[in-house]
PDB file of N, CA and C in Angstrom:
ATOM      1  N   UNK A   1      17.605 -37.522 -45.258  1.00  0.00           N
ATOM      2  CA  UNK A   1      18.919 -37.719 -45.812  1.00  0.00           C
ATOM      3  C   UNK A   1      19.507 -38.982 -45.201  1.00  0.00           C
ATOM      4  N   UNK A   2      20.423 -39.861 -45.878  1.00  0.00           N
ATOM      5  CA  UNK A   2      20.455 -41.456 -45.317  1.00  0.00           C
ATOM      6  C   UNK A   2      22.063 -40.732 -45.314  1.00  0.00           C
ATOM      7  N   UNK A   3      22.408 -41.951 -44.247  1.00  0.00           N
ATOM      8  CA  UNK A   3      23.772 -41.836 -44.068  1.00  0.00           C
ATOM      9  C   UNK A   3      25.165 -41.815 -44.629  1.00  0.00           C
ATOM     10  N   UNK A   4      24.552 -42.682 -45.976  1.00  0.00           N
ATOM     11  CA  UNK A   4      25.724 -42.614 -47.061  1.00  0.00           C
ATOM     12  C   UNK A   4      25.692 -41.454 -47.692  1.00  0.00           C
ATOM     13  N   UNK A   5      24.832 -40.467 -47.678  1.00  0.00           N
ATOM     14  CA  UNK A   5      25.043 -39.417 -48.364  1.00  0.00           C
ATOM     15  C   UNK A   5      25.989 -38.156 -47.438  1.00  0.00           C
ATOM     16  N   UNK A   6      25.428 -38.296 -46.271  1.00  0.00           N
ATOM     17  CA  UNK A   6      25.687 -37.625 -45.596  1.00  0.00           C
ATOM     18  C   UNK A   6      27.287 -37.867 -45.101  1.00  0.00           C
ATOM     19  N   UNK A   7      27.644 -39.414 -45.267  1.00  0.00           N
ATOM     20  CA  UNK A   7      29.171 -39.700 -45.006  1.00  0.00           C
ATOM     21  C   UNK A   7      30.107 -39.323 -46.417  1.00  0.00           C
ATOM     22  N   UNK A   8      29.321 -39.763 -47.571  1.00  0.00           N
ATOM     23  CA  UNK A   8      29.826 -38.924 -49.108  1.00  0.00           C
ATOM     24  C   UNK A   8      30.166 -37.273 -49.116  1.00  0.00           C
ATOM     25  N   UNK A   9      29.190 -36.417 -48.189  1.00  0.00           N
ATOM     26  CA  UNK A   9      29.400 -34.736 -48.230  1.00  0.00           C
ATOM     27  C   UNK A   9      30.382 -34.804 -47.022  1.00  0.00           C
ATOM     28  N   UNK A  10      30.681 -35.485 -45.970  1.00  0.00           N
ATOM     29  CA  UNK A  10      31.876 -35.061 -44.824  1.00  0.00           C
ATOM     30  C   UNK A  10      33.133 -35.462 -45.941  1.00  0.00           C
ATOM     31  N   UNK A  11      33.358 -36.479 -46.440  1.00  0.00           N
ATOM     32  CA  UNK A  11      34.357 -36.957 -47.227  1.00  0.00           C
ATOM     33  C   UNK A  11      34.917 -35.603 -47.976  1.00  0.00           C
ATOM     34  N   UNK A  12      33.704 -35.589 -49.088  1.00  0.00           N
ATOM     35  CA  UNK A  12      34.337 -34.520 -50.062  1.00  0.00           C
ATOM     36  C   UNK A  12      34.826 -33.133 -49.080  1.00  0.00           C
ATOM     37  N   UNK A  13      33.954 -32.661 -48.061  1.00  0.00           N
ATOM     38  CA  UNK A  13      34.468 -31.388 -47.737  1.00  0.00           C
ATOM     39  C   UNK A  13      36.141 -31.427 -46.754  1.00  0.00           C
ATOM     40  N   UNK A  14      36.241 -32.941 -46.599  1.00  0.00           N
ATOM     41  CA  UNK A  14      37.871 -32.940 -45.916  1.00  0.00           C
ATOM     42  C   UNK A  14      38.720 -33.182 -46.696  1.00  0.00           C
ATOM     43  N   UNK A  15      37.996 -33.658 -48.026  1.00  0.00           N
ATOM     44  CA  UNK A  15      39.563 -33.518 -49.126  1.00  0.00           C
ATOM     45  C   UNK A  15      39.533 -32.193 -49.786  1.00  0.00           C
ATOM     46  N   UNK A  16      38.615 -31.769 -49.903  1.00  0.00           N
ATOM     47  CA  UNK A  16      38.894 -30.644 -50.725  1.00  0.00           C
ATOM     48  C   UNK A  16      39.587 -29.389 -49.499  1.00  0.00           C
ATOM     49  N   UNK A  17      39.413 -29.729 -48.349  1.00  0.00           N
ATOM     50  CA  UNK A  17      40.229 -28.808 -47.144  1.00  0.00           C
ATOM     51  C   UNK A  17      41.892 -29.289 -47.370  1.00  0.00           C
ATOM     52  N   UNK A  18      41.819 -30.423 -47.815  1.00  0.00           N
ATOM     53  CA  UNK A  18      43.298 -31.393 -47.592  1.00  0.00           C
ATOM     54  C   UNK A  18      43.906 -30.832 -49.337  1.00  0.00           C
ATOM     55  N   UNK A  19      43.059 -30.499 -50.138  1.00  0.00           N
ATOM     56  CA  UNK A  19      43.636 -29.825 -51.699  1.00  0.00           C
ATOM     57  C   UNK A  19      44.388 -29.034 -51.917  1.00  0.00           C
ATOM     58  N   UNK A  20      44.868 -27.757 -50.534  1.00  0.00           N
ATOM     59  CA  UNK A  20      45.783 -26.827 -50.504  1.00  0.00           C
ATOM     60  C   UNK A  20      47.029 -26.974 -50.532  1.00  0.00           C
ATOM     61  N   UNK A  21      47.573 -27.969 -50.048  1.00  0.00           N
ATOM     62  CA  UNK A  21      48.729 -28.642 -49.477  1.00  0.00           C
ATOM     63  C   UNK A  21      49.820 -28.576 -50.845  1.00  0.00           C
ATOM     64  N   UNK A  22      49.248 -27.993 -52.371  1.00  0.00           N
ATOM     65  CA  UNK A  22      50.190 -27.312 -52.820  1.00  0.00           C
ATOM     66  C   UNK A  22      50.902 -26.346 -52.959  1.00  0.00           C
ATOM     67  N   UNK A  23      50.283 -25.592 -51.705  1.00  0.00           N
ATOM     68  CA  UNK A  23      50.591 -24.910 -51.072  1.00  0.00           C
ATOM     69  C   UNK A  23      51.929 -24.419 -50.838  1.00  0.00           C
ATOM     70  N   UNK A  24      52.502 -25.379 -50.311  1.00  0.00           N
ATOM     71  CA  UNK A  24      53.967 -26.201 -49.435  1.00  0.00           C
ATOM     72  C   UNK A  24      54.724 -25.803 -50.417  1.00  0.00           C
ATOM     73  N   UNK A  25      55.066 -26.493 -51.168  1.00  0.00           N
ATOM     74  CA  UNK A  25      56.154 -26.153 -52.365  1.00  0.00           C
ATOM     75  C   UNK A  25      55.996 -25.411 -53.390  1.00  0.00           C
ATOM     76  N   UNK A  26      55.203 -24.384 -53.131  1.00  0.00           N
ATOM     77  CA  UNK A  26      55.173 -23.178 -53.679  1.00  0.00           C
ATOM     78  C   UNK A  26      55.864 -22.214 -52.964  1.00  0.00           C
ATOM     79  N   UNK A  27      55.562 -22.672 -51.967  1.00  0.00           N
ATOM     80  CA  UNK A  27      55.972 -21.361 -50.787  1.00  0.00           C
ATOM     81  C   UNK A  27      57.350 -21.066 -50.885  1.00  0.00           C
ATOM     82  N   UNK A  28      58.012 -22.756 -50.429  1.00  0.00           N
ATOM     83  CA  UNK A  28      59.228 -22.698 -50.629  1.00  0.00           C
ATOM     84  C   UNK A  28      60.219 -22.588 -51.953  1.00  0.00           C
ATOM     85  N   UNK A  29      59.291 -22.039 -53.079  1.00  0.00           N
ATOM     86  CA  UNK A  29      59.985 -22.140 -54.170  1.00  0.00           C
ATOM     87  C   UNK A  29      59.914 -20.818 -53.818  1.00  0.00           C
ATOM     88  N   UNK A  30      59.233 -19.826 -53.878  1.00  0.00           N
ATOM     89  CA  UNK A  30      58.734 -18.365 -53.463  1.00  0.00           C
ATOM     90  C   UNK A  30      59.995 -18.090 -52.626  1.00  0.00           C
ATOM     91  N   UNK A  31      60.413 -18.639 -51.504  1.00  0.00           N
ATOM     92  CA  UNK A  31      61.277 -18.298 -50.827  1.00  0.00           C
ATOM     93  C   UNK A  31      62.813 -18.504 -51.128  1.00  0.00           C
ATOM     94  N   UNK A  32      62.862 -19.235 -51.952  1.00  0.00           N
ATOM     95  CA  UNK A  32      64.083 -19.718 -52.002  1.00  0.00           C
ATOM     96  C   UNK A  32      64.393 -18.639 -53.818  1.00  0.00           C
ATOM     97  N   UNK A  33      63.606 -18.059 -54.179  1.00  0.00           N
ATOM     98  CA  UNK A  33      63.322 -17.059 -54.872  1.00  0.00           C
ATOM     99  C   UNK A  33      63.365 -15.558 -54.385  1.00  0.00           C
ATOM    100  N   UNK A  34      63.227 -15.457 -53.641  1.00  0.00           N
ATOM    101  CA  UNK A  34      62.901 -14.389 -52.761  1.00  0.00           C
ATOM    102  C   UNK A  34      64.586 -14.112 -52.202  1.00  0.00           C
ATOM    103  N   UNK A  35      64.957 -15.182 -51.411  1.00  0.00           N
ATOM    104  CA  UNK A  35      65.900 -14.495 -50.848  1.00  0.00           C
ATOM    105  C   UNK A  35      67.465 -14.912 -51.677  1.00  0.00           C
ATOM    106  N   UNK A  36      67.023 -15.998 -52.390  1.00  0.00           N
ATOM    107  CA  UNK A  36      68.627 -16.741 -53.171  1.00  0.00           C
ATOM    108  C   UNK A  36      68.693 -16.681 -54.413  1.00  0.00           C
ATOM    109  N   UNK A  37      67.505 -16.181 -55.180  1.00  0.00           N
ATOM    110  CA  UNK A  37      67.136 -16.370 -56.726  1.00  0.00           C
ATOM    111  C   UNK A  37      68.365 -15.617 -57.624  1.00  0.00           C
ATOM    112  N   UNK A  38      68.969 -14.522 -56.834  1.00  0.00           N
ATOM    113  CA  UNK A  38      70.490 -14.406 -57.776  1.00  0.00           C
ATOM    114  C   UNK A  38      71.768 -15.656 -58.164  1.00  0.00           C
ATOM    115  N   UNK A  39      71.522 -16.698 -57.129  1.00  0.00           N
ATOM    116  CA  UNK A  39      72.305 -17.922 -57.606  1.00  0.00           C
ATOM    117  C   UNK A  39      71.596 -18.676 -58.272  1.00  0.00           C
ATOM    118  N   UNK A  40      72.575 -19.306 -59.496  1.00  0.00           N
ATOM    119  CA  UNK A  40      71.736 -20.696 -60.299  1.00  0.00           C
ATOM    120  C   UNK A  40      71.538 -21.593 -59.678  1.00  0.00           C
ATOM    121  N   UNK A  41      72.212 -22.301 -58.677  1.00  0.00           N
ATOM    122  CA  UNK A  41      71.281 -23.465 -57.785  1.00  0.00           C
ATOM    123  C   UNK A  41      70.161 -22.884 -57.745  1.00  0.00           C
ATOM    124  N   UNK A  42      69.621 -21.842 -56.466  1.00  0.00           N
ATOM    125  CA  UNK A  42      68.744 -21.767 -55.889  1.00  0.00           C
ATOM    126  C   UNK A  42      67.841 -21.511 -57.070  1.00  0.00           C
ATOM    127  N   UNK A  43      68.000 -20.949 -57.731  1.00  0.00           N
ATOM    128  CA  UNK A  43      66.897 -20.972 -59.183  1.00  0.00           C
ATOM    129  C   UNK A  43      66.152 -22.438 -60.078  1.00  0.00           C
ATOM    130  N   UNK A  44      67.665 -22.872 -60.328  1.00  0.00           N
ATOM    131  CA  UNK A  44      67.472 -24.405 -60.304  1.00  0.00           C
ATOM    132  C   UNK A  44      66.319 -25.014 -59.247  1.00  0.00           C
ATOM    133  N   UNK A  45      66.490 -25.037 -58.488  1.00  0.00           N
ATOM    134  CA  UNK A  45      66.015 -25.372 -57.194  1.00  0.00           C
ATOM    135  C   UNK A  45      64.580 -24.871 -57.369  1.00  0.00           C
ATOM    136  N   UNK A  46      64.437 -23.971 -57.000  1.00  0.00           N
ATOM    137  CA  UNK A  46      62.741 -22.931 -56.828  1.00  0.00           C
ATOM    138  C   UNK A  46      62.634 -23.364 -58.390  1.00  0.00           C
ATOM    139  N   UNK A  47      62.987 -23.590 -59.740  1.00  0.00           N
ATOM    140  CA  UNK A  47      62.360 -23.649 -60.548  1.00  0.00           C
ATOM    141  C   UNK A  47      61.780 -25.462 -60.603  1.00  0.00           C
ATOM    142  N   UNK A  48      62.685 -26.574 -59.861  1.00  0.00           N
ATOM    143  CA  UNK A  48      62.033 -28.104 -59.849  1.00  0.00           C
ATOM    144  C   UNK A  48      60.776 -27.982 -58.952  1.00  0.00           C
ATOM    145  N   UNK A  49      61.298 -27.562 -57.520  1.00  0.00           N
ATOM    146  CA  UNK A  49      59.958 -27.204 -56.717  1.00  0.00           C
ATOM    147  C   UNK A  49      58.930 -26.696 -56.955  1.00  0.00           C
ATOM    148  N   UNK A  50      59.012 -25.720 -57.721  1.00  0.00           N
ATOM    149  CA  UNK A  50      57.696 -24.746 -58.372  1.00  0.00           C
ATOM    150  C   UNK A  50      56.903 -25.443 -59.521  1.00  0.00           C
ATOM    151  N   UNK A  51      57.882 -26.299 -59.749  1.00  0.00           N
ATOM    152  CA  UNK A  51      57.212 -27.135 -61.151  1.00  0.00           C
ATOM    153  C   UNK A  51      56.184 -28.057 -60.457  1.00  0.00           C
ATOM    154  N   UNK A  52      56.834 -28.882 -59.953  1.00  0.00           N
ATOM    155  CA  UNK A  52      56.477 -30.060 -59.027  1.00  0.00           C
ATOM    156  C   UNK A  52      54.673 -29.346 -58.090  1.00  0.00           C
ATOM    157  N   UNK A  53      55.371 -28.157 -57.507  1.00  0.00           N
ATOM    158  CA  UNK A  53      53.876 -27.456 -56.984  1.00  0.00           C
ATOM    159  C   UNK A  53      53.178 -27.242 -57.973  1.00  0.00           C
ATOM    160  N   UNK A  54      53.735 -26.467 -58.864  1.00  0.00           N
ATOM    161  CA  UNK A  54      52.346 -26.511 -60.167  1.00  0.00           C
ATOM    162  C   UNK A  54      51.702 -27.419 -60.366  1.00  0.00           C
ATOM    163  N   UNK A  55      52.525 -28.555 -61.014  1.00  0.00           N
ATOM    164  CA  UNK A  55      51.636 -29.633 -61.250  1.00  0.00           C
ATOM    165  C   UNK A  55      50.264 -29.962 -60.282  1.00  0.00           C
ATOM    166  N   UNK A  56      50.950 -29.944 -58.621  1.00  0.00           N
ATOM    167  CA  UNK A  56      50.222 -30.551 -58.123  1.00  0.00           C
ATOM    168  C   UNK A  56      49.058 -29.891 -57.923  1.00  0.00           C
ATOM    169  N   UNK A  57      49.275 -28.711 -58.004  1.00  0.00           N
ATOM    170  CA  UNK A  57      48.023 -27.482 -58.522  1.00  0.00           C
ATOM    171  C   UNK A  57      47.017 -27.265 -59.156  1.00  0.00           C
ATOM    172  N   UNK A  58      47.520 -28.052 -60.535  1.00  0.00           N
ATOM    173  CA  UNK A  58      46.621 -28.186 -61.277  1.00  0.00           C
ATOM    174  C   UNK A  58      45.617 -29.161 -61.070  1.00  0.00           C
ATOM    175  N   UNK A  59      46.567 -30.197 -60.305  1.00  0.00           N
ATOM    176  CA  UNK A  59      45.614 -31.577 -59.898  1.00  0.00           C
ATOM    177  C   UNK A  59      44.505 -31.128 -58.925  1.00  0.00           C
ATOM    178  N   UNK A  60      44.928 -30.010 -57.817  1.00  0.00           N
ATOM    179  CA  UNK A  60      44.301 -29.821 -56.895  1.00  0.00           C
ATOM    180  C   UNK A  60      43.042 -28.892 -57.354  1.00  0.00           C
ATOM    181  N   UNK A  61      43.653 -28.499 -58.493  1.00  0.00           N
ATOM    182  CA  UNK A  61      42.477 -27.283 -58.932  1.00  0.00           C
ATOM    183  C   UNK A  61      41.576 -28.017 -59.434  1.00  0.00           C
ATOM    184  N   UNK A  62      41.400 -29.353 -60.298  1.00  0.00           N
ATOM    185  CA  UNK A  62      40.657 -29.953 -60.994  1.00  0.00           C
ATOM    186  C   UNK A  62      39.596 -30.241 -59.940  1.00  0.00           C
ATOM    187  N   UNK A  63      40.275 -31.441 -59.101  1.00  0.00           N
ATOM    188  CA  UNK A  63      39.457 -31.658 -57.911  1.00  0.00           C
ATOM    189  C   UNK A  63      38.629 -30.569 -57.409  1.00  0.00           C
ATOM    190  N   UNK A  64      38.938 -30.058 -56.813  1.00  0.00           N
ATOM    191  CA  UNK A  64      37.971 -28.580 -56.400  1.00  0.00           C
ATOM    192  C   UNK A  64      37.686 -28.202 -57.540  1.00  0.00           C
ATOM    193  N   UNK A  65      37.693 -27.770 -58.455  1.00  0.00           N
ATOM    194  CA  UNK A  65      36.018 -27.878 -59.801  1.00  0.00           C
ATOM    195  C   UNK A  65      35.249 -29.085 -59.910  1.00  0.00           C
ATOM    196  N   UNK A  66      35.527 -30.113 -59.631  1.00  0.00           N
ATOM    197  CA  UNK A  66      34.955 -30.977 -59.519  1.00  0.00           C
ATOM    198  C   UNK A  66      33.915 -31.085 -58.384  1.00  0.00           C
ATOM    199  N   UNK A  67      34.439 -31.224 -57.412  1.00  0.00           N
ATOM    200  CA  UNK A  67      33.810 -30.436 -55.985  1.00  0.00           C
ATOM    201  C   UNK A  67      32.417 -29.781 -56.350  1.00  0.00           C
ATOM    202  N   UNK A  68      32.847 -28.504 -56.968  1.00  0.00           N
ATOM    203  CA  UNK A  68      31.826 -27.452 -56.899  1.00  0.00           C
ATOM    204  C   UNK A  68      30.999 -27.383 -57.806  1.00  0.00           C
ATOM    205  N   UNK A  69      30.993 -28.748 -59.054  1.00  0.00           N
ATOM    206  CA  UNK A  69      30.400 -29.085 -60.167  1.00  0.00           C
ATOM    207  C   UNK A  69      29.273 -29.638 -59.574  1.00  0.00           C
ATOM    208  N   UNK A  70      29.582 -30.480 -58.296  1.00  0.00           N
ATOM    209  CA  UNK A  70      28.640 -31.626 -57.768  1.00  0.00           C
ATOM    210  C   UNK A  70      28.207 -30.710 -57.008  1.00  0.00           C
ATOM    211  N   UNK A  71      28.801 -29.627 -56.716  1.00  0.00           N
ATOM    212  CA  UNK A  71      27.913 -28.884 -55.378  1.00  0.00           C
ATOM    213  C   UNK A  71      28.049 -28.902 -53.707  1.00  0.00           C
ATOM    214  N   UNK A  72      29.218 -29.943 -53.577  1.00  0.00           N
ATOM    215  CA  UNK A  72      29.925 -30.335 -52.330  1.00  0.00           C
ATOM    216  C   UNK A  72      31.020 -28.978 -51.489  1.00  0.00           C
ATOM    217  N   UNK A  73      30.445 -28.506 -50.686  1.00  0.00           N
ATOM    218  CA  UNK A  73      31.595 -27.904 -50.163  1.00  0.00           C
ATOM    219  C   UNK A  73      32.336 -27.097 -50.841  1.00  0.00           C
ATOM    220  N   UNK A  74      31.196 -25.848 -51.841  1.00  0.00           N
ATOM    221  CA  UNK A  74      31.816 -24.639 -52.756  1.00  0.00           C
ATOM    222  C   UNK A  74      32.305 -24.094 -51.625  1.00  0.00           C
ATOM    223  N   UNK A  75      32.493 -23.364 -50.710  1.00  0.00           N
ATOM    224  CA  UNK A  75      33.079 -22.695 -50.191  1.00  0.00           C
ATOM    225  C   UNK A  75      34.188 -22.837 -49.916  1.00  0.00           C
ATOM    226  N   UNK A  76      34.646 -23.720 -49.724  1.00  0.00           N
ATOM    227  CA  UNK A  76      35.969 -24.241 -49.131  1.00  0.00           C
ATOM    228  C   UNK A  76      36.665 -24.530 -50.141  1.00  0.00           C
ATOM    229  N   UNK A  77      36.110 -25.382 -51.225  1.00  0.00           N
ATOM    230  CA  UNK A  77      36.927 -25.404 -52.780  1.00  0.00           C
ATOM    231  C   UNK A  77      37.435 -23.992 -53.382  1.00  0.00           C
ATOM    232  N   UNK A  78      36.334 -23.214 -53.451  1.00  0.00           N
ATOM    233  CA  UNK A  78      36.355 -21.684 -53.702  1.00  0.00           C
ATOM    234  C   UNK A  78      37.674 -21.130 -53.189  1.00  0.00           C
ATOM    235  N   UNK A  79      37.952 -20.939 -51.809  1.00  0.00           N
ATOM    236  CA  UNK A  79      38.716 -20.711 -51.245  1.00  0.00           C
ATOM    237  C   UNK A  79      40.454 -21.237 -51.464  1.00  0.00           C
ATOM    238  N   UNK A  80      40.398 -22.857 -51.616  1.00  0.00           N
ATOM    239  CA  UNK A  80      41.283 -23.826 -52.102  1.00  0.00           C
ATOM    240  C   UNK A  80      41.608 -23.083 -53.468  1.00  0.00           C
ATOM    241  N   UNK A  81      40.910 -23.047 -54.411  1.00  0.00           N
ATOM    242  CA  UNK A  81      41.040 -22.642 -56.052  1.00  0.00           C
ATOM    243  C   UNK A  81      41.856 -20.928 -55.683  1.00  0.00           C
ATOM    244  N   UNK A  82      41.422 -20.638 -55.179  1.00  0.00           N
ATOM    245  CA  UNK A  82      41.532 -18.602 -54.739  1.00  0.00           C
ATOM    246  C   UNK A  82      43.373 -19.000 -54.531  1.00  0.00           C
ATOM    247  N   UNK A  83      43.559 -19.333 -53.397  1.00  0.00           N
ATOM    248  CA  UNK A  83      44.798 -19.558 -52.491  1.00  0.00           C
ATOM    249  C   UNK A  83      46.067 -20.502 -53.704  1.00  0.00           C
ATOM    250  N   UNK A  84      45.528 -21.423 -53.948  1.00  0.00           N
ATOM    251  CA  UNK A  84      46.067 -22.124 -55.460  1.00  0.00           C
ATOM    252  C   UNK A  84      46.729 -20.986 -56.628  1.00  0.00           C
ATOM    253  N   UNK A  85      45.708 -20.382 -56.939  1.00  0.00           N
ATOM    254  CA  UNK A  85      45.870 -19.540 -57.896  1.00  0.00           C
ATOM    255  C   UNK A  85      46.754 -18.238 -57.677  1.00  0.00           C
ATOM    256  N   UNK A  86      46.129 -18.060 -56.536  1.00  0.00           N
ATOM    257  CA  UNK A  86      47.154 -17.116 -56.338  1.00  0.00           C
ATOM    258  C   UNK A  86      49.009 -17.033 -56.234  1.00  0.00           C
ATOM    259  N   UNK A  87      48.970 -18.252 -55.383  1.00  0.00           N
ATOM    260  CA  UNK A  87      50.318 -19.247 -55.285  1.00  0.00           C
ATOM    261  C   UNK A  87      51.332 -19.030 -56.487  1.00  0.00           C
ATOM    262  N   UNK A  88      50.244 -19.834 -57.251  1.00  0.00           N
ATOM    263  CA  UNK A  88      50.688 -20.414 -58.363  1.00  0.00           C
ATOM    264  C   UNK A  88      51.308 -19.251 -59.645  1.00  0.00           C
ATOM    265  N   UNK A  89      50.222 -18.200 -59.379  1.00  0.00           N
ATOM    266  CA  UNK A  89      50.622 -17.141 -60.481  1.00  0.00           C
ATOM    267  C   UNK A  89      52.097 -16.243 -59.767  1.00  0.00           C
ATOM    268  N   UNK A  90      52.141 -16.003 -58.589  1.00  0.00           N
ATOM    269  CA  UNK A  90      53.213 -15.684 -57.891  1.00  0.00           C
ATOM    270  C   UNK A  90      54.720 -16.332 -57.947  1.00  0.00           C
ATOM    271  N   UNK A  91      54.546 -17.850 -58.005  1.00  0.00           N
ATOM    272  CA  UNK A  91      55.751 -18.468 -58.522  1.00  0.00           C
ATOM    273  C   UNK A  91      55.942 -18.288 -59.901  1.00  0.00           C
ATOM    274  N   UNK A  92      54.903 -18.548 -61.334  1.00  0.00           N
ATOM    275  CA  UNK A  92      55.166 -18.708 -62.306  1.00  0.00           C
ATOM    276  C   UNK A  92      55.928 -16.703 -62.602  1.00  0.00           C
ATOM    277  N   UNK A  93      55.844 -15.432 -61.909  1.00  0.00           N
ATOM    278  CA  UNK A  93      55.673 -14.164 -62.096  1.00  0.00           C
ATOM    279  C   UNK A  93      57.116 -14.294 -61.177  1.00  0.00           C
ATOM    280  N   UNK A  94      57.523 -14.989 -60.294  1.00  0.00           N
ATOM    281  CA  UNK A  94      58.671 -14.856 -59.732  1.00  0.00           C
ATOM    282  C   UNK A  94      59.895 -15.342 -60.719  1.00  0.00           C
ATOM    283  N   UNK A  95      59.608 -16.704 -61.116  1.00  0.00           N
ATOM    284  CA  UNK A  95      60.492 -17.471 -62.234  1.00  0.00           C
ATOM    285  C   UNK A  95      60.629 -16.494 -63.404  1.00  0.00           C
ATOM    286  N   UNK A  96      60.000 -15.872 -63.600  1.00  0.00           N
ATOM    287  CA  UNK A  96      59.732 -14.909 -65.427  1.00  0.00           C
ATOM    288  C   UNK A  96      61.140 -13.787 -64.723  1.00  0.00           C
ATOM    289  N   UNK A  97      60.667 -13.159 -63.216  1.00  0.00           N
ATOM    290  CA  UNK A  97      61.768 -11.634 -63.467  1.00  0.00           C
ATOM    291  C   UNK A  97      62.401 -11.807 -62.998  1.00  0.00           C
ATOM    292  N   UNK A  98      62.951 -13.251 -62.064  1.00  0.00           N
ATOM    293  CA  UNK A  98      64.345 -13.377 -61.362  1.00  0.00           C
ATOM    294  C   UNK A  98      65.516 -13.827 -62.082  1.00  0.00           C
TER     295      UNK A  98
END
């Protein structure tokens, strides 16, 4: 195995570790849902943030299929996609009954 390949598989497996990070503004849309979602700001609010995380979700989800298309670091994408999804269906299920 030559070194560029081997510096190509460290690459992919630290971005696709770094893919969660939509994480973040999900959470805080979740929370600001959770404990304020009876006021229209805070709804307002958790609903720009949650958008904004979605999006970036989707971006992150692509990447990690992409990932695991090439065969780089399924596990960790796997995991990334799992945690994403889950996130993600939790905000879009919070926005629907609050």
């Amino acid at each position: 195995m030559s070194d560029t390949s081997r510096l190509a598989r460290s690459e992919t497996k630290a971005s696709v570790r770094g893919d969660a990070w939509p994480v973040v503004p999900l959470a805080v849309a979740l929370l600001l849902l959770h404990t304020l979602g009876d006021q229209t700001w805070a709804y307002v609010t958790a609903a720009v943030v949650g958008g904004i995380g979605l999006l970036a979700s989707v971006i992150a989800l692509v990447e990690c299929v992409g990932a695991v298309k090439k065969g780089l670091a399924w596990t960790n994408a796997a995991w990334v996609i799992f945690v994403l999804l889950v996130a993600s269906c939790a905000v879009l299920y919070r926005l629907m009954v609050a």
